[in-house]
PDB file of N, CA and C in Angstrom:
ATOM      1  N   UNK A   1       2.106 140.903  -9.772  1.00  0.00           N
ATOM      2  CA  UNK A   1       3.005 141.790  -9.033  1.00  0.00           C
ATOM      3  C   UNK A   1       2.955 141.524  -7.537  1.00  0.00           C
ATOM      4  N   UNK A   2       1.767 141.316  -7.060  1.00  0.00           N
ATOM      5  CA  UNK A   2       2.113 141.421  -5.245  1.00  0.00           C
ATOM      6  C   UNK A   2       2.144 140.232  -5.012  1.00  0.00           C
ATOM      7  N   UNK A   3       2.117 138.653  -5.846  1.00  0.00           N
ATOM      8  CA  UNK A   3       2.722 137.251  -6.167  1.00  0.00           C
ATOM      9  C   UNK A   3       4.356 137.423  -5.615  1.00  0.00           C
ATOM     10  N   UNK A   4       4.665 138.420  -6.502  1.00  0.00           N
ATOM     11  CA  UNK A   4       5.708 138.646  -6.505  1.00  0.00           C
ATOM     12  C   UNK A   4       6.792 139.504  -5.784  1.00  0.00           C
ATOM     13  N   UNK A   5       6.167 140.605  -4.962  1.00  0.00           N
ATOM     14  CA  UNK A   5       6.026 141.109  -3.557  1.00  0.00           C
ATOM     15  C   UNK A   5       6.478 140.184  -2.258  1.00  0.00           C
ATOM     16  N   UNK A   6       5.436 139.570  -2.640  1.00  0.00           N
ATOM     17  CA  UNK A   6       4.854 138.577  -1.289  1.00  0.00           C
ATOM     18  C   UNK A   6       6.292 137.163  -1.016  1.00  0.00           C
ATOM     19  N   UNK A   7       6.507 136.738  -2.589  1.00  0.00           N
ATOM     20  CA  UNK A   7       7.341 136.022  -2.549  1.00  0.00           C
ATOM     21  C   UNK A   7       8.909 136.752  -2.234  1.00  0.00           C
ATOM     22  N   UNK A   8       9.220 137.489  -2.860  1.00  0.00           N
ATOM     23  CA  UNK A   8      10.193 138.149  -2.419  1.00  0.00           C
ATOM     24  C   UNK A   8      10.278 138.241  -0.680  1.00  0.00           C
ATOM     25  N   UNK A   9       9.729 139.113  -0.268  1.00  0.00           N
ATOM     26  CA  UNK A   9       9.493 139.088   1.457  1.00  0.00           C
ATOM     27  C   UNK A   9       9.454 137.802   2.036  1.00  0.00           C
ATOM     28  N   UNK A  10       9.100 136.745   1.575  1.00  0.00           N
ATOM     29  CA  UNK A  10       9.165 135.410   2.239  1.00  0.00           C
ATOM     30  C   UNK A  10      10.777 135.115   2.343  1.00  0.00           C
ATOM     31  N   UNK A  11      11.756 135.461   1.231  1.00  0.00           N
ATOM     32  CA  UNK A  11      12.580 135.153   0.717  1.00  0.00           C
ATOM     33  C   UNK A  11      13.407 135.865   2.105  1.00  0.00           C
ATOM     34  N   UNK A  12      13.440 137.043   2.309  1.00  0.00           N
ATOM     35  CA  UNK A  12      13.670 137.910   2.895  1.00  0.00           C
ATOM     36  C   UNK A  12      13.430 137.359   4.650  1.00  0.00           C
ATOM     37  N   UNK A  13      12.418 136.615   4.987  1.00  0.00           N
ATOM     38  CA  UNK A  13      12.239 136.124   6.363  1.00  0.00           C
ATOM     39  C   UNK A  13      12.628 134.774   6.249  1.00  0.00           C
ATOM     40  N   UNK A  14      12.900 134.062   5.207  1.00  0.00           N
ATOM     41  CA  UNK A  14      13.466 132.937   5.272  1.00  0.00           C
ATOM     42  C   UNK A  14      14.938 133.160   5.595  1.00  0.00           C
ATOM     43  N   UNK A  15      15.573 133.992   5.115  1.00  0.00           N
ATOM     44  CA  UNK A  15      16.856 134.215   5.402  1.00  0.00           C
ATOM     45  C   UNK A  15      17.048 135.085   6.757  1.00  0.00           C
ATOM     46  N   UNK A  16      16.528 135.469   7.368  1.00  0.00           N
ATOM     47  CA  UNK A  16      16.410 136.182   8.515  1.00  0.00           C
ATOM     48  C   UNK A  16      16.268 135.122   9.467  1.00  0.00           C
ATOM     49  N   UNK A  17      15.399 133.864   9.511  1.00  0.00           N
ATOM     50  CA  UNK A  17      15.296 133.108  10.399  1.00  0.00           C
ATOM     51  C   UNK A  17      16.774 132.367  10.180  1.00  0.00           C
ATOM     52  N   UNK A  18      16.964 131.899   8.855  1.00  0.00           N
ATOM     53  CA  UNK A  18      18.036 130.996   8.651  1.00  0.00           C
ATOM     54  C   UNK A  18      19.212 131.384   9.387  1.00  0.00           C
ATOM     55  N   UNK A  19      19.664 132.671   9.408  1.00  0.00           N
ATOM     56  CA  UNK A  19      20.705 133.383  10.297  1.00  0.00           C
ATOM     57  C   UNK A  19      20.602 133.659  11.532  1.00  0.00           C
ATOM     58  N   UNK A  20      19.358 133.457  12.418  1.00  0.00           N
ATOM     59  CA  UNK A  20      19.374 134.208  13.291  1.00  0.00           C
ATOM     60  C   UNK A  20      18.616 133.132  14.545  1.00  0.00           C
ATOM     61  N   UNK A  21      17.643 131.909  13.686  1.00  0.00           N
ATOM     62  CA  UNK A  21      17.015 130.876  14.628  1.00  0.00           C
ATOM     63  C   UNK A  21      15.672 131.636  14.386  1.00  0.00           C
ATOM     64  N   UNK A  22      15.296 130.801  15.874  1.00  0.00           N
ATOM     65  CA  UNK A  22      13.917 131.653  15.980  1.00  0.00           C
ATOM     66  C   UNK A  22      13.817 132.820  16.381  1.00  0.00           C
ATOM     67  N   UNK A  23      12.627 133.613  16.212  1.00  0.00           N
ATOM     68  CA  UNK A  23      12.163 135.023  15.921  1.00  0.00           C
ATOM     69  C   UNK A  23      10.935 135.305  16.039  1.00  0.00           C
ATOM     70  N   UNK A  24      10.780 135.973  16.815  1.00  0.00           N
ATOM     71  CA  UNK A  24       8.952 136.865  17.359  1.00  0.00           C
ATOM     72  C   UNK A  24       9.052 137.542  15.586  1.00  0.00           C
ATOM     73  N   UNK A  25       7.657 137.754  15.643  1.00  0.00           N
ATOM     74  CA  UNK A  25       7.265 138.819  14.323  1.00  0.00           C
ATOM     75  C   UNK A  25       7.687 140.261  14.187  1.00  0.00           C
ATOM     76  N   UNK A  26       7.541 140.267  15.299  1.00  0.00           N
ATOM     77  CA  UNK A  26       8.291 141.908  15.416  1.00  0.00           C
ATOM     78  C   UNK A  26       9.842 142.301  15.334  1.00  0.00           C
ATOM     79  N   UNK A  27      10.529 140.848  15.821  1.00  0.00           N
ATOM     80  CA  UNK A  27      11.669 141.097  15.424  1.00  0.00           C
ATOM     81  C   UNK A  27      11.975 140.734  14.052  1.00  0.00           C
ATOM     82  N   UNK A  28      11.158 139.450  13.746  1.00  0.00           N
ATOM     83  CA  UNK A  28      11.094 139.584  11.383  1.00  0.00           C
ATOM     84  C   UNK A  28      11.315 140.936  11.152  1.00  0.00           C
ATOM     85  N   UNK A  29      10.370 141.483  11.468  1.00  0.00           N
ATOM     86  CA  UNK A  29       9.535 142.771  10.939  1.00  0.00           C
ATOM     87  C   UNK A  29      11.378 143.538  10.691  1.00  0.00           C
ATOM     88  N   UNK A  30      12.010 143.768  11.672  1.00  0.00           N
ATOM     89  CA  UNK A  30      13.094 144.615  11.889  1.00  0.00           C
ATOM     90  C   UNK A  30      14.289 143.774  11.636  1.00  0.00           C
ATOM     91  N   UNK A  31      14.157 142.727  11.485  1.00  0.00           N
ATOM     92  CA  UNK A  31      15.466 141.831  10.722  1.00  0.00           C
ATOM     93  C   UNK A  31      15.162 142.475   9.419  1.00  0.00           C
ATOM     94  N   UNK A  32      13.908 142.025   8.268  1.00  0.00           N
ATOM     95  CA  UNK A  32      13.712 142.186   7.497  1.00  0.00           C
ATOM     96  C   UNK A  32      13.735 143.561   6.413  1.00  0.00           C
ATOM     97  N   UNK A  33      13.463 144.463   7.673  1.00  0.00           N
ATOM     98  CA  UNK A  33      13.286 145.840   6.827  1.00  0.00           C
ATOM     99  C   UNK A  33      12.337 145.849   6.196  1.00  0.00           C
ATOM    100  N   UNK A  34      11.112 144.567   6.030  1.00  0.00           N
ATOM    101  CA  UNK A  34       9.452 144.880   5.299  1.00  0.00           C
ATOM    102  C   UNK A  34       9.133 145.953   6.608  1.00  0.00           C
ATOM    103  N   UNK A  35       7.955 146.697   5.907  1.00  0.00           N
ATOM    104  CA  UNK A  35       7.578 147.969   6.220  1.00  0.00           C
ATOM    105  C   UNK A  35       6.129 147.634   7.473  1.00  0.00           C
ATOM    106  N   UNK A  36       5.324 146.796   6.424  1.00  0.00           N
ATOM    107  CA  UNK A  36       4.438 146.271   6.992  1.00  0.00           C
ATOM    108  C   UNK A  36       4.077 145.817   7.849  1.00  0.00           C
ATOM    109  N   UNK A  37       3.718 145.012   8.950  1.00  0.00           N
ATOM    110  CA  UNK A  37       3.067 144.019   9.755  1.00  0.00           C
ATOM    111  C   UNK A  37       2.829 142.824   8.363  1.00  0.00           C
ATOM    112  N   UNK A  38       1.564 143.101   7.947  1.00  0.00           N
ATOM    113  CA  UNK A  38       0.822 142.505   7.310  1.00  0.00           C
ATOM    114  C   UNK A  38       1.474 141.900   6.314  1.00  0.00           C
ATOM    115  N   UNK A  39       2.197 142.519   5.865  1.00  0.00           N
ATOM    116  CA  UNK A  39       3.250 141.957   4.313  1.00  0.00           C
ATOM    117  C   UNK A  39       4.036 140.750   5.232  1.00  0.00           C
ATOM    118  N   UNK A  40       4.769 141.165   6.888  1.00  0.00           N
ATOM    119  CA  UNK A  40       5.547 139.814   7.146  1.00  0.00           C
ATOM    120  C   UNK A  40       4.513 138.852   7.403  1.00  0.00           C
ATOM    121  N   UNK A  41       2.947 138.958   7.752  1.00  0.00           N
ATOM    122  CA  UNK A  41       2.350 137.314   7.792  1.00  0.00           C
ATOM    123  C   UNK A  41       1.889 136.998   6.368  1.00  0.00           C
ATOM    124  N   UNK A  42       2.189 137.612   5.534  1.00  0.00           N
ATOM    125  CA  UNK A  42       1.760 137.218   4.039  1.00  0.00           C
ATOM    126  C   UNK A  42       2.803 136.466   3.687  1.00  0.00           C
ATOM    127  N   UNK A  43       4.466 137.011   3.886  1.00  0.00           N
ATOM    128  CA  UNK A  43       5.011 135.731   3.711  1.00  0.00           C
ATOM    129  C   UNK A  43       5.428 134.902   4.629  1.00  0.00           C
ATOM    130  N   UNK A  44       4.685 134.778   6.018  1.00  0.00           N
ATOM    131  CA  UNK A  44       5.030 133.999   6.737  1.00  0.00           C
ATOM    132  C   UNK A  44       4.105 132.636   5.951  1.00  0.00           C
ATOM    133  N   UNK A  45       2.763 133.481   5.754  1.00  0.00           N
ATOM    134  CA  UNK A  45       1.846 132.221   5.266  1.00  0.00           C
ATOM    135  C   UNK A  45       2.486 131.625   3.994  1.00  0.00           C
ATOM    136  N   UNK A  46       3.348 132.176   2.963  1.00  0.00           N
ATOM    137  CA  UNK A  46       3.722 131.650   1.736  1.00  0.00           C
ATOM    138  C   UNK A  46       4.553 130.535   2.286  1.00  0.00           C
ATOM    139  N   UNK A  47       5.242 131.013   3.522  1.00  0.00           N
ATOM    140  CA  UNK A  47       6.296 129.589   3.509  1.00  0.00           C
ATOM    141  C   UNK A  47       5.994 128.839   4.754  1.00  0.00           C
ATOM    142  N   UNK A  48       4.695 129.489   5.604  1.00  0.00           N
ATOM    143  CA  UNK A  48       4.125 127.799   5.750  1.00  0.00           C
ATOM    144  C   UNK A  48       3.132 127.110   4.659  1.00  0.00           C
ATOM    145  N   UNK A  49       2.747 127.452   3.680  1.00  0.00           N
ATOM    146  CA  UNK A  49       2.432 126.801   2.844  1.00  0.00           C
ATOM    147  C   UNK A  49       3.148 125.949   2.528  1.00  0.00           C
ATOM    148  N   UNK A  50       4.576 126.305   2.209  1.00  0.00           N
ATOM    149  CA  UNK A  50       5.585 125.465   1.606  1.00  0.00           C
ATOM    150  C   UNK A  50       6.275 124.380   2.590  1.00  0.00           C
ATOM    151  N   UNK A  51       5.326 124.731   3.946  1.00  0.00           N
ATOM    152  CA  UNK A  51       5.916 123.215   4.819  1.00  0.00           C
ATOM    153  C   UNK A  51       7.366 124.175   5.693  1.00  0.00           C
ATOM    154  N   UNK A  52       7.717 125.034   5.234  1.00  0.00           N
ATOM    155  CA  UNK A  52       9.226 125.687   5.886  1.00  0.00           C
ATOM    156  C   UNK A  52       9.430 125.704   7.325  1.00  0.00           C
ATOM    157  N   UNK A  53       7.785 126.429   8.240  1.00  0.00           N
ATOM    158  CA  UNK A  53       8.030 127.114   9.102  1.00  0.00           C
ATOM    159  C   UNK A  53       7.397 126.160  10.199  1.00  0.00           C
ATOM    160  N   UNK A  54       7.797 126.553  11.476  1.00  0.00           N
ATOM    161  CA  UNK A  54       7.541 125.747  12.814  1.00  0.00           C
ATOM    162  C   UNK A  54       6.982 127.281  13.373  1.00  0.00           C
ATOM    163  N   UNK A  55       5.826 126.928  13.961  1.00  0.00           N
ATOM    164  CA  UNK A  55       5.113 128.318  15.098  1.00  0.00           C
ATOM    165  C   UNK A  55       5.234 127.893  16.392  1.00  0.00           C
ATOM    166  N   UNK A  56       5.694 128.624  17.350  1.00  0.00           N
ATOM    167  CA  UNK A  56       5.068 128.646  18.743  1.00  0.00           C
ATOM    168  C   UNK A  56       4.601 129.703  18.959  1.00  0.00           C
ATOM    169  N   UNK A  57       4.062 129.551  20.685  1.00  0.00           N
ATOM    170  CA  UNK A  57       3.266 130.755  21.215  1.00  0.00           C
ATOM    171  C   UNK A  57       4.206 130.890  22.980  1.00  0.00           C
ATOM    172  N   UNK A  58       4.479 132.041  23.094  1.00  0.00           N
ATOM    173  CA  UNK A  58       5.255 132.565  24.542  1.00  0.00           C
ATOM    174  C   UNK A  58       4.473 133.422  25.315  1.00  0.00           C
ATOM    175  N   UNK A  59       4.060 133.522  25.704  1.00  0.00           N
ATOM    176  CA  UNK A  59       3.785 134.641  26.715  1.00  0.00           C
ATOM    177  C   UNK A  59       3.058 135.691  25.562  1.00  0.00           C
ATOM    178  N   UNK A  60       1.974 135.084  24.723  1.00  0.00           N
ATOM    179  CA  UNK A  60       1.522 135.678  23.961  1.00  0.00           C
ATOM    180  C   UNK A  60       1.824 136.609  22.369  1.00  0.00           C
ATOM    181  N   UNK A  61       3.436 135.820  22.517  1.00  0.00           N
ATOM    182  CA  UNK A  61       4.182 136.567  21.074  1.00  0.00           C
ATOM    183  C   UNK A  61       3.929 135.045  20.363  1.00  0.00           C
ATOM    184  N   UNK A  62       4.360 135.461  18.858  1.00  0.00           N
ATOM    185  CA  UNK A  62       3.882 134.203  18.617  1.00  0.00           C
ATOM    186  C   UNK A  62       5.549 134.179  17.936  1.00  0.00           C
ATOM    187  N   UNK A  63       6.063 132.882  17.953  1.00  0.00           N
ATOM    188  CA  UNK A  63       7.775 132.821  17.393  1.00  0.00           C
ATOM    189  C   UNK A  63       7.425 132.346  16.177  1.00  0.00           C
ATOM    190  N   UNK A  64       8.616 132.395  15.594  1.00  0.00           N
ATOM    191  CA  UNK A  64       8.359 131.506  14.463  1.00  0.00           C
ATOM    192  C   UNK A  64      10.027 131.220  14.223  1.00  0.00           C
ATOM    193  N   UNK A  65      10.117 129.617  13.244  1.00  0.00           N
ATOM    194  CA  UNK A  65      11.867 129.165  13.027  1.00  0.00           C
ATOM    195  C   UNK A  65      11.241 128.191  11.768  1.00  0.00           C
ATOM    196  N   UNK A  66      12.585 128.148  10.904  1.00  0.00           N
ATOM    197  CA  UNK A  66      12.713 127.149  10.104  1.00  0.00           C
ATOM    198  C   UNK A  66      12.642 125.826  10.382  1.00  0.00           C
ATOM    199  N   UNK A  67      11.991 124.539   9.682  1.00  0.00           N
ATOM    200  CA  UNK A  67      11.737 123.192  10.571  1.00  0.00           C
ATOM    201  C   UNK A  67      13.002 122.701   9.911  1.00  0.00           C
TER     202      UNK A  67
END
């Protein structure tokens, strides 16, 4: 079940970046409508696992975009 949670929400910030570019976490967080913090780096980590995501760091936010 939270396999399946987790993947879903990835699904959910993959398409949020795909539309929108790059994105601080906080704005995932509120593209997405996940509730959490924690649930958006759970699937941030699922889809850098999968090679998807590019990170930077700004002025201490951390971005994130599709590669």
């Amino acid at each position: 079940k939270m396999i399946e949670f987790i993947g879903n929400n990835a699904g959910l910030v993959w398409h949020a970046l795909n539309e929108n570019g790059q994105m601080s976490v906080k704005n995932l967080k509120k593209a997405t409508k996940i509730k959490a913090e924690k649930d958006v780096y759970a699937a941030l980590g699922w889809l850098a696992k999968e090679g998807k995501l590019v990170f930077a760091e700004e002025k201490g936010e951390i971005l994130v975009s599709l590669l």
